[in-house]
N, C-alpha and C. Protein backbone atom coordinates (compact mmCIF):
# COMPACT_ATOMS: atom_id res chain seq x y z
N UNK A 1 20.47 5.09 36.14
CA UNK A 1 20.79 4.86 34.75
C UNK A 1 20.74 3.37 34.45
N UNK A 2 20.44 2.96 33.24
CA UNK A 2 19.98 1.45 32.91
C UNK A 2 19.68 1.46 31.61
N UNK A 3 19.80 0.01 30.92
CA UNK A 3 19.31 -0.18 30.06
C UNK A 3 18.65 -1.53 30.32
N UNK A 4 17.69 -1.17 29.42
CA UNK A 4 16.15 -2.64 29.30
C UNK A 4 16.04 -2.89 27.53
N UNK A 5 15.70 -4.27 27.62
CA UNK A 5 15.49 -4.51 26.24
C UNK A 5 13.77 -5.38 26.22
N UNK A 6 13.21 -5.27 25.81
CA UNK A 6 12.02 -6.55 25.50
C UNK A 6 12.51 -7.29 24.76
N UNK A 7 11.77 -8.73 24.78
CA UNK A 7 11.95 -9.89 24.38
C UNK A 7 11.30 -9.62 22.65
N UNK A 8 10.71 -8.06 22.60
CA UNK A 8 10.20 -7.52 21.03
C UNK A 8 11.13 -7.46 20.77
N UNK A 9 12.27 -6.85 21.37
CA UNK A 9 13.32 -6.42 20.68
C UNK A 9 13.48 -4.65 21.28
N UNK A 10 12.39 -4.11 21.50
CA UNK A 10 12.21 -3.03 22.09
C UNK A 10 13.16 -2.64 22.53
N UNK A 11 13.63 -1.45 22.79
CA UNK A 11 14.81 -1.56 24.01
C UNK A 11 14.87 0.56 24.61
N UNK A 12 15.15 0.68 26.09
CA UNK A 12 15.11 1.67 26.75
C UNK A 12 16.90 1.75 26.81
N UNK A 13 17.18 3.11 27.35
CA UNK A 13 18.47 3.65 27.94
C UNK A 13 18.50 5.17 28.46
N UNK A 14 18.58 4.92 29.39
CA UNK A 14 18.13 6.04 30.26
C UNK A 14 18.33 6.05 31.62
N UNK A 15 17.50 7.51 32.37
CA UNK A 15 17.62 7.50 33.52
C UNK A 15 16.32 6.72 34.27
N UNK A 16 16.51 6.39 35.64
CA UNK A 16 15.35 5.36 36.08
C UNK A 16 15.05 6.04 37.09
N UNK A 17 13.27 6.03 37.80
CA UNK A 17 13.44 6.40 39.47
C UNK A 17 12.60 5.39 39.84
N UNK A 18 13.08 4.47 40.86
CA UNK A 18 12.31 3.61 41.56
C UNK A 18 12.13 2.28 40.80
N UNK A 19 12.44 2.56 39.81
CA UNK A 19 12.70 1.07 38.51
C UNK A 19 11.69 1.93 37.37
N UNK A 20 11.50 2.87 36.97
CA UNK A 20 10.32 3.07 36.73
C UNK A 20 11.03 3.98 35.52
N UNK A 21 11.05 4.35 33.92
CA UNK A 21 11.21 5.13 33.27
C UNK A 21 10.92 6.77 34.16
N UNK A 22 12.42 7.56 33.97
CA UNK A 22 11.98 8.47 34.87
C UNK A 22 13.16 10.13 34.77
N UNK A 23 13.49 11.21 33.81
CA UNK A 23 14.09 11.53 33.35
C UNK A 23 14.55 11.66 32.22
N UNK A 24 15.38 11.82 31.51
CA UNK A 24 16.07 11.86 30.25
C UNK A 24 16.03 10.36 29.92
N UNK A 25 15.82 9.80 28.86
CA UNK A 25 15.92 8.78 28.34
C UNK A 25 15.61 8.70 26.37
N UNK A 26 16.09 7.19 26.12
CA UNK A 26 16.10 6.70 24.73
C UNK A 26 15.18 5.60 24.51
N UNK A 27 14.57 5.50 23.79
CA UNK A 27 13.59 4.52 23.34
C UNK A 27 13.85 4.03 21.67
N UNK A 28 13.79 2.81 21.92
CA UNK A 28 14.14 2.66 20.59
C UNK A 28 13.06 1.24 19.98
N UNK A 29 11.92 1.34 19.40
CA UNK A 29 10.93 0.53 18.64
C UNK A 29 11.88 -0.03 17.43
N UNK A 30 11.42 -2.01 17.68
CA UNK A 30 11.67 -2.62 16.25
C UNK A 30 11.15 -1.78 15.05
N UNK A 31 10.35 -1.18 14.92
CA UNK A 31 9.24 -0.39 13.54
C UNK A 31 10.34 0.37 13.10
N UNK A 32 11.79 0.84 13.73
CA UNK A 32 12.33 1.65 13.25
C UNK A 32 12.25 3.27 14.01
N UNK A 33 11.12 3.62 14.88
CA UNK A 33 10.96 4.62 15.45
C UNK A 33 12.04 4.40 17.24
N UNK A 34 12.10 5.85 17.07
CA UNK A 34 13.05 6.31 18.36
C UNK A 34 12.28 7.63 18.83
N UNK A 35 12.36 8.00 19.93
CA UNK A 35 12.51 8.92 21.15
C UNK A 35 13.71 8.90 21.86
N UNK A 36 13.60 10.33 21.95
CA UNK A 36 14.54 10.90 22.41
C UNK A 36 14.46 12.11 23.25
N UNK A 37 14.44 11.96 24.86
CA UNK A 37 13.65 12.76 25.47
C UNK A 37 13.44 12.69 27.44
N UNK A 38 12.46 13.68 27.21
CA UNK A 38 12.03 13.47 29.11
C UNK A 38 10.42 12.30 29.40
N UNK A 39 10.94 11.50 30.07
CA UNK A 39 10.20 10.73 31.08
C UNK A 39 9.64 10.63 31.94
N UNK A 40 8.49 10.89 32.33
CA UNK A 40 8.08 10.78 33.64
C UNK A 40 7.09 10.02 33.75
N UNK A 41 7.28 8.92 35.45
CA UNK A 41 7.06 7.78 35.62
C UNK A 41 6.28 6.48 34.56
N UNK A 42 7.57 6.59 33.43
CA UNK A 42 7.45 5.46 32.59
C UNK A 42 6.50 5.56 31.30
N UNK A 43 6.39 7.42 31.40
CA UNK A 43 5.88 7.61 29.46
C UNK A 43 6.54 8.93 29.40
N UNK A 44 6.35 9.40 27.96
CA UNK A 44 6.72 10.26 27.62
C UNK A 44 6.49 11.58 28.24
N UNK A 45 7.40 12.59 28.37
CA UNK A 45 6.37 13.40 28.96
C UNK A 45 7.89 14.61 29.64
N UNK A 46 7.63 15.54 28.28
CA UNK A 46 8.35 16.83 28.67
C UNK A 46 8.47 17.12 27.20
N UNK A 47 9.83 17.41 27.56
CA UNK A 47 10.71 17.97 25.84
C UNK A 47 11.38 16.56 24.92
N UNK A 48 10.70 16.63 23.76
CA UNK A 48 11.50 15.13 23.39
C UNK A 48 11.13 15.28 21.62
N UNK A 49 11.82 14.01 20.80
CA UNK A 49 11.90 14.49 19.81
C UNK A 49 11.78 13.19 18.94
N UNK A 50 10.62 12.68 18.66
CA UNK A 50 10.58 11.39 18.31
C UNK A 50 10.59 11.47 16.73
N UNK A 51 11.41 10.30 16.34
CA UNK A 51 11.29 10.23 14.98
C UNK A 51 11.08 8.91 14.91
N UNK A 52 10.41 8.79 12.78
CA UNK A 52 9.48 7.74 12.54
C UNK A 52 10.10 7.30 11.30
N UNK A 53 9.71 6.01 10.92
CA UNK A 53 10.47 5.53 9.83
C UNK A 53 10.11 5.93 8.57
N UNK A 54 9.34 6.75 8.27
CA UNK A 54 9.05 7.43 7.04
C UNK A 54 9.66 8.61 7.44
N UNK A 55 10.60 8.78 7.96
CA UNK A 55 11.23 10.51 7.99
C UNK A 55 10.56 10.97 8.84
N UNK A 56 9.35 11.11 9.51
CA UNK A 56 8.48 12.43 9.88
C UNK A 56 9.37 12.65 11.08
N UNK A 57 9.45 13.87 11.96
CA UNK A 57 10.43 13.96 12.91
C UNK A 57 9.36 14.84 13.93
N UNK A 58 8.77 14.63 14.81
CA UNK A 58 7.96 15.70 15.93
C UNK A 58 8.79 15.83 17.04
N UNK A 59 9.29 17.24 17.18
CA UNK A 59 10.32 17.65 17.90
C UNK A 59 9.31 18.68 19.15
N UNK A 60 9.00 18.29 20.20
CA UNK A 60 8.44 19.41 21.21
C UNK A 60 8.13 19.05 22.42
N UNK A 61 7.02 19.47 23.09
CA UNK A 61 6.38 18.76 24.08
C UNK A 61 5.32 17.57 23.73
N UNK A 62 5.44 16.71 24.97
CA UNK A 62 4.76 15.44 25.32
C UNK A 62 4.24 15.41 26.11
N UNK A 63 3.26 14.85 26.20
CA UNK A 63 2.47 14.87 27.36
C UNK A 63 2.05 13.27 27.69
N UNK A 64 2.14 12.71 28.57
CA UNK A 64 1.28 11.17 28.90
C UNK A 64 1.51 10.50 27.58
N UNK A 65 2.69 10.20 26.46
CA UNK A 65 2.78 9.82 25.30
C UNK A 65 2.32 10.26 24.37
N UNK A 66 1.50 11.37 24.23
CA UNK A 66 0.93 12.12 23.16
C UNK A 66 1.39 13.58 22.80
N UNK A 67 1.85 13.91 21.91
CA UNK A 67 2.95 14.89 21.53
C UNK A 67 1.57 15.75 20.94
N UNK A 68 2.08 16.78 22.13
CA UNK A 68 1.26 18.53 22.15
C UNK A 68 1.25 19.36 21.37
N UNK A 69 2.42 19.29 20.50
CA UNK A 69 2.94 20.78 19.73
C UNK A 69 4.73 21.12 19.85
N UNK A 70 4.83 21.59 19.38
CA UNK A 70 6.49 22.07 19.03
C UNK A 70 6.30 23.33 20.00
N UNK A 71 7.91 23.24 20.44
CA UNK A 71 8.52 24.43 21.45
C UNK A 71 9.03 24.91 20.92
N UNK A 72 9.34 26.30 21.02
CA UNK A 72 10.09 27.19 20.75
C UNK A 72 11.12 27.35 22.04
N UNK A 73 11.24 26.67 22.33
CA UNK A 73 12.53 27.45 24.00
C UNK A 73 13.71 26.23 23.41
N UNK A 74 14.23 26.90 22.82
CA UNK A 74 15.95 26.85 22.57
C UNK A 74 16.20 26.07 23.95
N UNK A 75 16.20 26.36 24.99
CA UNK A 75 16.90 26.45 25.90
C UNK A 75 16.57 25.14 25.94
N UNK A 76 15.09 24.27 26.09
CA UNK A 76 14.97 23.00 26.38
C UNK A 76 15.74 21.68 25.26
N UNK A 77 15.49 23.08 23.73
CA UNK A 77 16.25 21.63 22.88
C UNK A 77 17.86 21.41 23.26
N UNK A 78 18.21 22.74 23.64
CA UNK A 78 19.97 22.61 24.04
C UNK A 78 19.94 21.93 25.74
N UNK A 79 19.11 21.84 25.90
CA UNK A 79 19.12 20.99 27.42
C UNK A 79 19.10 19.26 27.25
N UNK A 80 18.54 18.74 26.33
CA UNK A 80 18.17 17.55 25.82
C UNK A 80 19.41 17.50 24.84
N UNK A 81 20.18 18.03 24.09
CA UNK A 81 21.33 17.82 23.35
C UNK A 81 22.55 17.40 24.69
N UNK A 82 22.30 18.69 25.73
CA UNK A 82 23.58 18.09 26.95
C UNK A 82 23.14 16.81 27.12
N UNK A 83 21.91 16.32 27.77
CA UNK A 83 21.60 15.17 28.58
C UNK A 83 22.05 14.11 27.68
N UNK A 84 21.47 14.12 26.66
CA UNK A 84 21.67 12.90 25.59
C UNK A 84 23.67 12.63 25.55
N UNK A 85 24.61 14.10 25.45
CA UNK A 85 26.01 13.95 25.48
C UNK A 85 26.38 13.50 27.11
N UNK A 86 25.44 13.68 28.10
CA UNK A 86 25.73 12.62 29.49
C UNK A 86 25.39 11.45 29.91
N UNK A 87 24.71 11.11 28.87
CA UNK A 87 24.18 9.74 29.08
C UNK A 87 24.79 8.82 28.21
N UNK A 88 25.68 9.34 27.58
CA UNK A 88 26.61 8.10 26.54
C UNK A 88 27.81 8.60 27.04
């Protein structure tokens, strides 16, 4: 667990493996955009739910930073609601 900030202003909070974005984690862009989601080795990449500063909200799977499509499995958005209430 860790938090990182860039000298952008950028800033991570999350879980880490090896130093490396890796698990449940938070991302948070100066632009106003956030993620909120699964990690693996240091991009996006599972169930996650990024929102943008014009409102738009893409809630699903990720893949290598590029968001696939919306899930339907309950089970992963209530899995990402626990993680996010264990990580604060």
């Amino acid at each position: 667990m860790g938090t990182f900030t860039w000298e952008s202003g950028n800033s991570y909070q999350g879980c880490y493996h090896e130093d490396v974005r890796h698990g449940f984690g938070e991302m948070h862009w100066t632009d106003g955009s956030h993620y909120r989601g699964e990690w693996k080795n240091g991009v996006q990449n599972g169930f996650g739910v990024m929102n943008f500063p014009d409102g738009r909200v893409k809630e699903g799977i990720f893949e290598n930073n590029v968001f696939k499509g919306p899930s339907d499995d309950l089970q992963k958005s209530n899995q990402l609601r626990i993680q996010e209430i264990l990580v604060k």
